[in-house]
N, C-alpha and C. Protein backbone atom coordinates (compact mmCIF):
# COMPACT_ATOMS: atom_id res chain seq x y z
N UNK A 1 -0.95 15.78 25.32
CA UNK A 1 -1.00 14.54 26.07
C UNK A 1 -1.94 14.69 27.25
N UNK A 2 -2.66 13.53 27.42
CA UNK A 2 -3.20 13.90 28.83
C UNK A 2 -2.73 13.83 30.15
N UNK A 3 -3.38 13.89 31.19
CA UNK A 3 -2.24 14.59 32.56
C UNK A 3 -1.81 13.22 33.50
N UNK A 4 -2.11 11.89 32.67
CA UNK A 4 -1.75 10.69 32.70
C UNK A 4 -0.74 10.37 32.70
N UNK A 5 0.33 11.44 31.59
CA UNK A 5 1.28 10.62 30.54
C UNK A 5 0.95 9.78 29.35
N UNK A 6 -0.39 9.73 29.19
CA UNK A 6 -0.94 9.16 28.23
C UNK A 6 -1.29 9.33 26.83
N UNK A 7 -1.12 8.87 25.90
CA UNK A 7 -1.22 9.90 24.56
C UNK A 7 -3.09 9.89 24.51
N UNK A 8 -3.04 11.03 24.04
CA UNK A 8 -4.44 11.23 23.72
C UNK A 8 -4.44 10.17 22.25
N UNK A 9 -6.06 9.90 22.02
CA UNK A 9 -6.16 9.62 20.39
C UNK A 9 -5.34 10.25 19.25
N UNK A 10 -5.82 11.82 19.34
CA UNK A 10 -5.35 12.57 18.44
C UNK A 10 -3.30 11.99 18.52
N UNK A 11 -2.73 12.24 19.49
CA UNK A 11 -1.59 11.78 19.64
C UNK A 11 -1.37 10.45 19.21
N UNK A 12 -1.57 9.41 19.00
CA UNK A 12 -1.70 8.19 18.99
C UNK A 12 -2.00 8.05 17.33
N UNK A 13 -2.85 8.42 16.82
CA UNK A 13 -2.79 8.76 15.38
C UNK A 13 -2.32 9.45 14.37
N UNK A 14 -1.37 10.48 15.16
CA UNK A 14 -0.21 11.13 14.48
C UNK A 14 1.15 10.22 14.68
N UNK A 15 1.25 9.48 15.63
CA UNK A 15 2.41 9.30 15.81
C UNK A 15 2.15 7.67 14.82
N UNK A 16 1.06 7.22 14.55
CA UNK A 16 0.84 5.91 14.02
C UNK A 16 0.89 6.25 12.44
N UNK A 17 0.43 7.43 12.18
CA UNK A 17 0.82 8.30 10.77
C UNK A 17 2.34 8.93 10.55
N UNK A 18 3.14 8.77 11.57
CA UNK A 18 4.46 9.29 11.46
C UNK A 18 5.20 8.11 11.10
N UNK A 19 4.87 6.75 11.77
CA UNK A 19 5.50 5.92 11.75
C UNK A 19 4.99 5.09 10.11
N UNK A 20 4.16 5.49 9.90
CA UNK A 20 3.64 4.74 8.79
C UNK A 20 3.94 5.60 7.43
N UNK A 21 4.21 6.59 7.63
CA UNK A 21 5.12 7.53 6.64
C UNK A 21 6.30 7.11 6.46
N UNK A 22 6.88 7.08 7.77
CA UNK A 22 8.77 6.33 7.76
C UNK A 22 9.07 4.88 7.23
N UNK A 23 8.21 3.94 7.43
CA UNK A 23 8.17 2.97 6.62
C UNK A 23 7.85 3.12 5.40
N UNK A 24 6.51 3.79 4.53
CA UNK A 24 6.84 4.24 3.08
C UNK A 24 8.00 4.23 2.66
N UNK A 25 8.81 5.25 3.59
CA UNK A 25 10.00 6.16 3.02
C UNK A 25 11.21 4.63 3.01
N UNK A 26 11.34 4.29 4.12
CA UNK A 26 12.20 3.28 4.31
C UNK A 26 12.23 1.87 3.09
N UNK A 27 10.85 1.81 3.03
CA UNK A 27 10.68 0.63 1.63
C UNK A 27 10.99 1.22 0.24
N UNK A 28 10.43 2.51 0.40
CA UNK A 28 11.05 3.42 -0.97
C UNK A 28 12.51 3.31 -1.64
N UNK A 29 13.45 3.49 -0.20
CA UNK A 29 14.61 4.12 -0.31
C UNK A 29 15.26 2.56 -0.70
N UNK A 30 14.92 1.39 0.01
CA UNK A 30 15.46 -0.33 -0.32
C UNK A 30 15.21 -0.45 -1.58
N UNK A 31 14.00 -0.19 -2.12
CA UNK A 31 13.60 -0.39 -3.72
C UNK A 31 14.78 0.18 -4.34
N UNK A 32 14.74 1.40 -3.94
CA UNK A 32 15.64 2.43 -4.94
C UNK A 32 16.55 1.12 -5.31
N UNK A 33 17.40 1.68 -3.74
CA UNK A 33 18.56 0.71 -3.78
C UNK A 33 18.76 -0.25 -4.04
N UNK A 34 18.24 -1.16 -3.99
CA UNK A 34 18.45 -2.25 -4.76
C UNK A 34 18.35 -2.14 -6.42
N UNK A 35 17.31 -1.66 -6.86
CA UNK A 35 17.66 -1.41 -8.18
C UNK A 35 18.49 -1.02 -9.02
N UNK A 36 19.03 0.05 -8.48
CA UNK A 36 20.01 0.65 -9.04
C UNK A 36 21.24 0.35 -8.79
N UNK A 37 21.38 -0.49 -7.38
CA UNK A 37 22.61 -1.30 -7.50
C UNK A 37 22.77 -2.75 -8.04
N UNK A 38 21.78 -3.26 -8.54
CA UNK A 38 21.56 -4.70 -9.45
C UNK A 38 21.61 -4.35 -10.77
N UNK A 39 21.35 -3.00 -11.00
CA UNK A 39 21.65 -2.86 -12.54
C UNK A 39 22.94 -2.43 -12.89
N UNK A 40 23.51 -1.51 -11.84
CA UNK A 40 24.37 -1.09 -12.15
C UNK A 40 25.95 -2.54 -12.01
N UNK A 41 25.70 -3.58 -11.00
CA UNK A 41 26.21 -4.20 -10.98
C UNK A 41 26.42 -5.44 -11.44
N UNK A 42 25.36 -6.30 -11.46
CA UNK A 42 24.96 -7.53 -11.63
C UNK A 42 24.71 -7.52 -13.31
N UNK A 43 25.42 -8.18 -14.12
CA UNK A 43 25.67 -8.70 -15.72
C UNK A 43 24.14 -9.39 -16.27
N UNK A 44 23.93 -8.66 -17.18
CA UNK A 44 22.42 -9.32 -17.46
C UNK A 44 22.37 -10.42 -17.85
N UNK A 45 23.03 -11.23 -18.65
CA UNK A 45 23.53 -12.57 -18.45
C UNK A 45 23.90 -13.60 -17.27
N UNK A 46 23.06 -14.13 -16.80
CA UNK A 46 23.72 -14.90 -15.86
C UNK A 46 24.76 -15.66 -16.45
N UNK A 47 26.08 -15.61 -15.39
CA UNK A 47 26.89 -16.86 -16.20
C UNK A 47 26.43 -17.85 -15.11
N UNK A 48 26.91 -17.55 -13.69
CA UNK A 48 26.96 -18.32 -12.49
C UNK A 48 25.69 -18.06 -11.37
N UNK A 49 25.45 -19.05 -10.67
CA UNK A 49 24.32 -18.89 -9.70
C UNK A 49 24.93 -17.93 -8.32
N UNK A 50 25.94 -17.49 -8.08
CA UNK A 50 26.27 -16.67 -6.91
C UNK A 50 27.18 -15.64 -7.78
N UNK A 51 27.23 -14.47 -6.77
CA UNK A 51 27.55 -13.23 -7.38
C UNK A 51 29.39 -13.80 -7.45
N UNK A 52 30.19 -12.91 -8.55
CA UNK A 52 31.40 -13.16 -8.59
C UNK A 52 32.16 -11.82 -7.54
N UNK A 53 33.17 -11.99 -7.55
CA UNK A 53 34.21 -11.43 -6.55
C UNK A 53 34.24 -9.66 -7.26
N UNK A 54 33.52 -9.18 -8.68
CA UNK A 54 33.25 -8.14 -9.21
C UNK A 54 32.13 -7.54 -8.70
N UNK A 55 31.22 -8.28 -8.93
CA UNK A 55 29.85 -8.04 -8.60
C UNK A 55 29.90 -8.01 -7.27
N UNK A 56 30.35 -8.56 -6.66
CA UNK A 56 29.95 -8.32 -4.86
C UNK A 56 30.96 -6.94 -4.80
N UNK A 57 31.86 -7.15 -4.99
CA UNK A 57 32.94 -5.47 -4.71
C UNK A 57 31.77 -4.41 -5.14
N UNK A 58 31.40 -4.33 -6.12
CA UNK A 58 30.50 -3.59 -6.99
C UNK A 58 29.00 -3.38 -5.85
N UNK A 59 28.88 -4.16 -5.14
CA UNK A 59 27.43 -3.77 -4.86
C UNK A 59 27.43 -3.47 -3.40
N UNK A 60 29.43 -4.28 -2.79
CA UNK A 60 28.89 -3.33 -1.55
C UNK A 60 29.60 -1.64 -1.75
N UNK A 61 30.11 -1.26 -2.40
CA UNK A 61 30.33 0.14 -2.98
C UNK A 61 29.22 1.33 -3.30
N UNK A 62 28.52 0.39 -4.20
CA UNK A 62 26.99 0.81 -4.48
C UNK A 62 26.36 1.10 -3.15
N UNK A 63 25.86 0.18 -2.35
CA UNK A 63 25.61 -0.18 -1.28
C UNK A 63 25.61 1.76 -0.56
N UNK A 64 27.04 1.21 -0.55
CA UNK A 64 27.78 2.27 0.50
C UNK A 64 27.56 3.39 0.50
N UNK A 65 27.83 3.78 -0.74
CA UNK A 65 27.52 5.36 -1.53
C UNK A 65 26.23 5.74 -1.38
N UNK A 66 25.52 4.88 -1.43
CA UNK A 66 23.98 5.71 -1.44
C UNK A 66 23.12 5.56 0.15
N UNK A 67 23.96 4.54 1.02
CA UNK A 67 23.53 4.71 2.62
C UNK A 67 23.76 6.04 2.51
N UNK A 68 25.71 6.38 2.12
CA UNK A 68 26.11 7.84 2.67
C UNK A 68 25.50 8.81 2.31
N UNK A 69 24.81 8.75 1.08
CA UNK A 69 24.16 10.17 0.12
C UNK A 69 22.99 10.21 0.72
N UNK A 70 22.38 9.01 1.20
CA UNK A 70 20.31 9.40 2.12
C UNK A 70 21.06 9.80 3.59
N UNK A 71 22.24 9.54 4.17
CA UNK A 71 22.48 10.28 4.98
C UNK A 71 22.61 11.61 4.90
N UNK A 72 23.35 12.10 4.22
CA UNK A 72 23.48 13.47 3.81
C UNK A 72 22.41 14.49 3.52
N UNK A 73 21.26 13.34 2.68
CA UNK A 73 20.47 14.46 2.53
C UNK A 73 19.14 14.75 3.94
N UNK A 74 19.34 13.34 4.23
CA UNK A 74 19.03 13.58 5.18
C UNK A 74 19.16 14.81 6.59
N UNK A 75 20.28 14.98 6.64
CA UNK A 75 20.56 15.93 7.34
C UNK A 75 20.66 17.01 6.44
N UNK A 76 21.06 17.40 5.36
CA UNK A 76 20.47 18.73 5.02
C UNK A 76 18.87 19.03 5.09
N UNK A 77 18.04 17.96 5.00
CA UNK A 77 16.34 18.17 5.43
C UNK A 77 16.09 18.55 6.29
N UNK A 78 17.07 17.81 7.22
CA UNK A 78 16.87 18.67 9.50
C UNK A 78 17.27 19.50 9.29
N UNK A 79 18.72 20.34 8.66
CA UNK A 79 18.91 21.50 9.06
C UNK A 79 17.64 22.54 8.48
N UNK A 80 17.58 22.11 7.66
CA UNK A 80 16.55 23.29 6.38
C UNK A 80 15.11 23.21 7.52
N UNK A 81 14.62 22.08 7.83
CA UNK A 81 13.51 22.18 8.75
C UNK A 81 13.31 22.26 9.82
N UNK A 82 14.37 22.41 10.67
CA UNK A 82 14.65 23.14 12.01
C UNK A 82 15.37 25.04 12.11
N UNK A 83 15.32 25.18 10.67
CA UNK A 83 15.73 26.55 10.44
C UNK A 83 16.81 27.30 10.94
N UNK A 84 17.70 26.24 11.42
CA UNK A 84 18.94 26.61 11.92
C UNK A 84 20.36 26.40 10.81
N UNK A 85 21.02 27.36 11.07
CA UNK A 85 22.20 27.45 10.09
C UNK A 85 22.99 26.55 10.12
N UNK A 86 24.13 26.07 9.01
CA UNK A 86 24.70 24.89 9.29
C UNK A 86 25.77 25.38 10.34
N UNK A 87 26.50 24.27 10.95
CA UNK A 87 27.37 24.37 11.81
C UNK A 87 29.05 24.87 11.15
């Protein structure tokens, strides 16, 4: 940084490449999810134009499970890349 407080360029383009990595990742991870919880839930047949009282149970479950599992692995990635043992 410079003696400003200011980000240098070089700073400013890593951190605009950090952030533009995390969005990849973030649109990645919605795709997933959604896919795999519309297939796994939602009847390939439409009968009705709004989800039924199955299908919604079903997708916020889906939902749920796989916030908790990118959490998880998430933090096994920090521990493994901060090289510290688990707690």
């Amino acid at each position: 940084m410079a003696d400003n407080n200011q980000p240098s360029a070089l700073d400013k383009e890593q951190i605009f490449g950090m952030a533009e990595k995390e969005m990849e990742y973030r649109v990645e991870l919605f795709n997933k999810l959604t896919h795999t919880c519309f297939n796994k839930c939602i009847e390939k047949r439409y009968k009705e134009s709004e989800l039924n009282m199955g299908e919604n149970s079903c997708i916020d479950r889906c939902v749920s499970k796989y916030w908790q599992d990118c959490r998880v692995t998430n933090l096994i990635g920090q521990l493994l890349g901060s090289n510290r043992p688990p707690m």
